[in-house]
Protein backbone atom coordinates (compact mmCIF):
# COMPACT_ATOMS: atom_id res chain seq x y z
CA UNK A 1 20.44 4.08 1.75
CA UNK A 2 16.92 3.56 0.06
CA UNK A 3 17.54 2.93 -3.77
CA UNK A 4 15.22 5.03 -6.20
CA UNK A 5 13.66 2.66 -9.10
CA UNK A 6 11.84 4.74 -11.68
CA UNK A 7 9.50 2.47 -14.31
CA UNK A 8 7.96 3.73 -17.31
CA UNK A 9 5.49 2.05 -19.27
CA UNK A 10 5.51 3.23 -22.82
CA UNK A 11 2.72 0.82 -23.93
CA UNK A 12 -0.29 2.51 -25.03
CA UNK A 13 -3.07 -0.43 -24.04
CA UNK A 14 -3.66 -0.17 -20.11
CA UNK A 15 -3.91 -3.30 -18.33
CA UNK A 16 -1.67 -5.06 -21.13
CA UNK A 17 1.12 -7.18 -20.79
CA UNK A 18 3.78 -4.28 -20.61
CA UNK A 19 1.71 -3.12 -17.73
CA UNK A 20 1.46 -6.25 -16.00
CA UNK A 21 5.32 -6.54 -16.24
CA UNK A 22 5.69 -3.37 -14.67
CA UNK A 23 3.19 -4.03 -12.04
CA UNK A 24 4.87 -7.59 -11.61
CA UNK A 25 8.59 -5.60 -11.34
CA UNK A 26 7.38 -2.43 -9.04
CA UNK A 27 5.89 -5.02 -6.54
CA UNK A 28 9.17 -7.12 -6.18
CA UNK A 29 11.14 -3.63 -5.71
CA UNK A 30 8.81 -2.35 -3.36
CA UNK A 31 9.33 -5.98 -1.31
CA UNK A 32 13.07 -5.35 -1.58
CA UNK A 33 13.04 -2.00 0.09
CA UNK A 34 13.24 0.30 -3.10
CA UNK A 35 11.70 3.74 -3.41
CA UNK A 36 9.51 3.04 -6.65
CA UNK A 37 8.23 5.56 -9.15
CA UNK A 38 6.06 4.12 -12.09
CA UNK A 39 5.13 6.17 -15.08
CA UNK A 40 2.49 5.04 -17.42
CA UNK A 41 1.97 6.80 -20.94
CA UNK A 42 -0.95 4.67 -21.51
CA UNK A 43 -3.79 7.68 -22.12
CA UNK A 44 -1.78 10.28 -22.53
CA UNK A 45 -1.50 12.29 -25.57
CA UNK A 46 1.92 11.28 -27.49
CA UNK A 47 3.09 13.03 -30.56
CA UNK A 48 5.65 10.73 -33.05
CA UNK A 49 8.25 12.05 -34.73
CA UNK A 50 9.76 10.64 -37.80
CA UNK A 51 13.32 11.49 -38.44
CA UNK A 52 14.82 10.58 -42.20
CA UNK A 53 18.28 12.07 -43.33
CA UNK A 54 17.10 11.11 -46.89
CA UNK A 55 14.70 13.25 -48.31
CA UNK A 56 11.24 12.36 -48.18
């Protein structure tokens, strides 16, 4: 049975060291058989919520 790896890069600089990790981690699952599905937020459009339970 194939094992399903899912990677998600929340860093927001392509080609940075987060992404190199993942790139560096997706490879070595790939070489141990894995099913590998990477997810990069670098680019997209995030929105940032802030969340207080004092009163601003």
């Amino acid at each position: 049975m194939t094992k399903k790896v899912q990677i998600i890069s929340s860093s927001l600089r392509k080609e940075g060291n987060s992404e190199k990790l993942c790139d560096a981690f997706q490879k070595g699952a790939e070489e141990a058989g894995c099913e590998v599905e990477k997810v990069s937020l670098a680019g997209k459009q995030q929105a940032f919520v802030f969340y207080s339970s004092q009163p601003l």
